[in-house]
N, C-alpha and C. Protein backbone atom coordinates (compact mmCIF):
# COMPACT_ATOMS: atom_id res chain seq x y z
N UNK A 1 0.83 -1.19 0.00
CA UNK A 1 0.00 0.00 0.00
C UNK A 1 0.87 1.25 0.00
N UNK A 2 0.53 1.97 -1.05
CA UNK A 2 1.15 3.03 -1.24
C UNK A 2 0.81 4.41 -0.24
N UNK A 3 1.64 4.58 1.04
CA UNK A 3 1.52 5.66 1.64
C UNK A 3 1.40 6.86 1.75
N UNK A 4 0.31 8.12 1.84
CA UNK A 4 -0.45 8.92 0.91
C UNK A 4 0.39 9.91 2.04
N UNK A 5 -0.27 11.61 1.43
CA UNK A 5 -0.76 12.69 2.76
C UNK A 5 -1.82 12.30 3.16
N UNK A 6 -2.97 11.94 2.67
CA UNK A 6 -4.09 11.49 3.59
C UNK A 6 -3.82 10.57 4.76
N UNK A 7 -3.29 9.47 4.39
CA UNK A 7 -3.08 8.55 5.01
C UNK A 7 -2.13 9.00 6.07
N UNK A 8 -1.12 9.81 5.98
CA UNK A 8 -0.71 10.39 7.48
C UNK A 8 -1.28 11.15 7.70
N UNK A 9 -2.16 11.69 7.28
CA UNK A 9 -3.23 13.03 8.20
C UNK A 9 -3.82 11.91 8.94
N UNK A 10 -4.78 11.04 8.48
CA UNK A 10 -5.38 10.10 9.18
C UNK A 10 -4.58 9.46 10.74
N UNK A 11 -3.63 9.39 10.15
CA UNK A 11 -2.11 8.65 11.09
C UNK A 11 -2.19 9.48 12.82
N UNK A 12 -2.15 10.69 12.30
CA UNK A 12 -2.08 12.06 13.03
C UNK A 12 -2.65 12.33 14.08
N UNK A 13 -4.26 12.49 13.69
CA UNK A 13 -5.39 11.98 13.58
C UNK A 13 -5.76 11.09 14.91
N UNK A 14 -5.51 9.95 14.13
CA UNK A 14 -5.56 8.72 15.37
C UNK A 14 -5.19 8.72 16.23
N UNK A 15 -4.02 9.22 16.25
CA UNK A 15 -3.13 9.00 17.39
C UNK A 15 -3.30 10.44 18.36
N UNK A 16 -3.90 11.11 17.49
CA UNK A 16 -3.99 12.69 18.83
C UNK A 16 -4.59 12.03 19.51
N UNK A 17 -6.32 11.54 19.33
CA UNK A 17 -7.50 11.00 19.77
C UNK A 17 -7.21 9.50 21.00
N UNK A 18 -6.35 8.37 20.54
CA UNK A 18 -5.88 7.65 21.11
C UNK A 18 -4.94 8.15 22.07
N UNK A 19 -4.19 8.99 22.05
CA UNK A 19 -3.30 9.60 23.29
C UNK A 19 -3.28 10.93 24.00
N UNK A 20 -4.52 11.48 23.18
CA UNK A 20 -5.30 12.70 24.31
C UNK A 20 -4.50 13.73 24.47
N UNK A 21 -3.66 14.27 23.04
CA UNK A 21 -2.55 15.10 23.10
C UNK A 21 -2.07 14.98 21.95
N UNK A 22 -1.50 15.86 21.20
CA UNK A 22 -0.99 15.92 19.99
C UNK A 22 0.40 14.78 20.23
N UNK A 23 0.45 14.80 18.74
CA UNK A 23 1.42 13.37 18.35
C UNK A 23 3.12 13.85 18.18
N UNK A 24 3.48 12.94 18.93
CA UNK A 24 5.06 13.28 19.12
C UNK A 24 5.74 12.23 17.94
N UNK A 25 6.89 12.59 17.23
CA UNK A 25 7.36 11.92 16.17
C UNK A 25 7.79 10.87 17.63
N UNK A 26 8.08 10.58 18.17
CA UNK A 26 8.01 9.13 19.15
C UNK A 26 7.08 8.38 19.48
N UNK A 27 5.83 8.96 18.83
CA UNK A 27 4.53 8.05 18.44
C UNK A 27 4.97 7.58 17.21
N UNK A 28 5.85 7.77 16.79
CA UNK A 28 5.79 7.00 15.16
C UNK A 28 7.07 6.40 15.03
N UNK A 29 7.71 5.50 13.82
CA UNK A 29 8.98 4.67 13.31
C UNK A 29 9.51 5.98 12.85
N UNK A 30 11.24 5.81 12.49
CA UNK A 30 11.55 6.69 12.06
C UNK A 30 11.43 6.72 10.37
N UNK A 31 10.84 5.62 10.22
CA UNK A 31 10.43 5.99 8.77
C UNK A 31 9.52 6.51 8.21
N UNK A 32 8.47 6.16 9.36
CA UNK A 32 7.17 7.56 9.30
C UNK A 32 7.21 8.55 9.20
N UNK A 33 8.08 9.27 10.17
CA UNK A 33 8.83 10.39 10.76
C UNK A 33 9.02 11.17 9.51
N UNK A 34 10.21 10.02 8.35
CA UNK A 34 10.89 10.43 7.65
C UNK A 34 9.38 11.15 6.53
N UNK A 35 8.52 10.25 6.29
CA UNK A 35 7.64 10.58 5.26
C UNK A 35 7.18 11.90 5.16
N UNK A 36 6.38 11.39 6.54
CA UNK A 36 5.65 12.68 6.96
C UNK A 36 6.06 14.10 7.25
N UNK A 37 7.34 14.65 7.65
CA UNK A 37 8.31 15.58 7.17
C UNK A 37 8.63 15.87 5.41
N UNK A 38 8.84 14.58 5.00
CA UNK A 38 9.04 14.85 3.55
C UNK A 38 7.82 15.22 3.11
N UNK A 39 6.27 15.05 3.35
CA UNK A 39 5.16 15.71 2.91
C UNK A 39 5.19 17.18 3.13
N UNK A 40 4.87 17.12 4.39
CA UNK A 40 4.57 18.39 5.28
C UNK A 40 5.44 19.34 5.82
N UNK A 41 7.05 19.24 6.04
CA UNK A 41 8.09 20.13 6.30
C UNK A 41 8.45 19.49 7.90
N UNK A 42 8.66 20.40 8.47
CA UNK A 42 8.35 20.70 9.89
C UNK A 42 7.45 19.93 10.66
N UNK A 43 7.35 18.94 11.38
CA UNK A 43 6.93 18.87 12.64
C UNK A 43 5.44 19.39 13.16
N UNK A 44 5.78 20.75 12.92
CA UNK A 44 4.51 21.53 13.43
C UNK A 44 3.41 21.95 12.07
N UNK A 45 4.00 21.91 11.01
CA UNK A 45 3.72 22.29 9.33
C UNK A 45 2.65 20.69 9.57
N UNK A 46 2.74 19.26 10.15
CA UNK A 46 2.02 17.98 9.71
C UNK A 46 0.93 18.49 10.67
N UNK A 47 1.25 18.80 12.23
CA UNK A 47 -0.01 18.99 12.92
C UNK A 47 -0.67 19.92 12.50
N UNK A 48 -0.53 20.97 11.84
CA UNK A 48 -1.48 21.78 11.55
C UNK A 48 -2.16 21.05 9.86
N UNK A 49 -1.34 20.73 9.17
CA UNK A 49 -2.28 20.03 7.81
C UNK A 49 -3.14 19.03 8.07
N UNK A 50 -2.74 18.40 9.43
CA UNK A 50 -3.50 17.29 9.80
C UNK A 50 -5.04 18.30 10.93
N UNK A 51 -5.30 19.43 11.27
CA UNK A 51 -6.49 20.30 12.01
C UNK A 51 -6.03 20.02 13.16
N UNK A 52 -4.63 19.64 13.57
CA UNK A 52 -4.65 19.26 15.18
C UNK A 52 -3.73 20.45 15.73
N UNK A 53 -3.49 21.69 15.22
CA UNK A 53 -2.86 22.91 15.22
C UNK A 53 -3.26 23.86 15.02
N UNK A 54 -3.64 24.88 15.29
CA UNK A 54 -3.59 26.38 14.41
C UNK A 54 -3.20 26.88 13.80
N UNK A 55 -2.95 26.96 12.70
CA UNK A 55 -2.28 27.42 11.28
C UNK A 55 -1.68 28.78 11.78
N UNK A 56 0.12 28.71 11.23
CA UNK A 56 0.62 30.05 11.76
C UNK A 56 0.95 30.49 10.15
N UNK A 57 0.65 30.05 9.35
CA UNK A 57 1.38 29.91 7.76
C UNK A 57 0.99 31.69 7.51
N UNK A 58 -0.40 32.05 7.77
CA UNK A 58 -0.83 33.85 7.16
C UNK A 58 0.51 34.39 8.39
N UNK A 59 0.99 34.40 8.91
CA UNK A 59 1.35 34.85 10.13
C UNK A 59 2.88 34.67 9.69
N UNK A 60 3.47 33.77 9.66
CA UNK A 60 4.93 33.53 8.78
C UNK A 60 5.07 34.59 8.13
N UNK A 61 4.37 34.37 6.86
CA UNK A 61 4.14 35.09 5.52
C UNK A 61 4.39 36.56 5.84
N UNK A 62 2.93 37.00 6.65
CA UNK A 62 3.68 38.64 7.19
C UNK A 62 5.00 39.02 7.47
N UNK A 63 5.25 38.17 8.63
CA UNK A 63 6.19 38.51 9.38
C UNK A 63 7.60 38.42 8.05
N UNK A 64 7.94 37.47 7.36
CA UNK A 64 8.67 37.57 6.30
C UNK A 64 8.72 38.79 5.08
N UNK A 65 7.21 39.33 5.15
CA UNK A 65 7.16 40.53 4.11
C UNK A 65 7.83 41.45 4.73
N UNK A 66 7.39 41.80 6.33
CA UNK A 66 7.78 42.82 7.17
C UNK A 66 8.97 42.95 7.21
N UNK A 67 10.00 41.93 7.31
CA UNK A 67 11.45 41.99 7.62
C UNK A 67 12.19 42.37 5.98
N UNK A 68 11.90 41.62 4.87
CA UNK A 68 11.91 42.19 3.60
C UNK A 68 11.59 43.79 3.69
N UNK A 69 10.63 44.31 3.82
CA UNK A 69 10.29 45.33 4.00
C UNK A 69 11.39 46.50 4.57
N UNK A 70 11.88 46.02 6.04
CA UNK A 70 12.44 46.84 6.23
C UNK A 70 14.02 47.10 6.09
N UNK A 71 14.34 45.41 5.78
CA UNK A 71 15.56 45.12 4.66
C UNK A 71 15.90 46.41 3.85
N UNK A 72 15.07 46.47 3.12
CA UNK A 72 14.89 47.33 1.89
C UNK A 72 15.17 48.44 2.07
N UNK A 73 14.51 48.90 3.18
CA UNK A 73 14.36 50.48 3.69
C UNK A 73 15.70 50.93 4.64
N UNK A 74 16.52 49.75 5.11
CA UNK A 74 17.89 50.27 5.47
C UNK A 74 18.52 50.16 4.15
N UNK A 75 18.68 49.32 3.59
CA UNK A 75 19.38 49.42 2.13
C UNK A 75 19.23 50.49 1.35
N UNK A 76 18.40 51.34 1.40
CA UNK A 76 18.00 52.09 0.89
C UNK A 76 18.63 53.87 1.42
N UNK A 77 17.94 53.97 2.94
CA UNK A 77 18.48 54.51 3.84
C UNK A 77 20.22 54.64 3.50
N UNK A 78 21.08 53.50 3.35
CA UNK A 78 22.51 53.34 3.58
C UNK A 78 22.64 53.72 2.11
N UNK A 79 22.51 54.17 1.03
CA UNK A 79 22.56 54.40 -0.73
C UNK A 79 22.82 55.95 -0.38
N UNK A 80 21.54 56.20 0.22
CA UNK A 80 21.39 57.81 0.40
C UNK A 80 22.26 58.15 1.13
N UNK A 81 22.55 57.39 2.24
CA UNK A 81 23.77 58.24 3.12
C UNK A 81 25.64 58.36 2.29
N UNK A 82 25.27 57.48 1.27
CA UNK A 82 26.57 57.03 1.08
C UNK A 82 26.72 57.87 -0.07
N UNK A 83 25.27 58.57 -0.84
CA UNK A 83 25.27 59.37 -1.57
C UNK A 83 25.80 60.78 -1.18
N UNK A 84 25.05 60.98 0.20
CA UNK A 84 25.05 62.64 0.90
C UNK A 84 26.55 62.83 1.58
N UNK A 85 27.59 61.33 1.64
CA UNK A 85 28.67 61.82 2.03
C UNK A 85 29.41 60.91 1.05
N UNK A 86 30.23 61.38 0.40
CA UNK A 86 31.12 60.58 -0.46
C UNK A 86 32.28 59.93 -0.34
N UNK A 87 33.03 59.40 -0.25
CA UNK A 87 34.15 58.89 0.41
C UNK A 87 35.46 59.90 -0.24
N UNK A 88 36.50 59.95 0.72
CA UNK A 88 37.00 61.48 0.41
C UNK A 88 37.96 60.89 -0.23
């Protein structure tokens, strides 16, 4: 049987419900481990695809524009200064 994402969401799943607490990769083989990372990323990226998390993914995303953002605006900042004084 060919081992799906469904089939470890399901996995996930089960095992929150059976152990009354989200699922520790020590609920699973390390070849599970291995899959289910190779689907989902992260650890915390499977509990949330699987509904047993709160999705932080809109929240990442910001926080990554924001720092881009202000990347930019020292880079930018440091052009102009380097413009307004020239190296002698």
């Amino acid at each position: 049987m060919e081992k799906t994402k469904e089939y470890y969401i399901a996995r996930l799943i089960e095992t929150a419900k059976k152990e009354n607490r989200l699922p520790k990769k020590s609920d699973f083989s390390q070849e599970d481990v291995n899959r289910i990372k190779g689907f989902f990323g992260p650890w915390p990226w499977a509990l949330e695809a699987a509904g047993l998390k709160e999705s932080k993914q809109e929240e990442r995303i910001a926080k990554n524009r924001e720092k881009r953002l202000r990347a930019k605006e020292r880079k930018k900042q440091f052009k102009k200064e380097q413009n307004e004084n020239p190296a002698e």
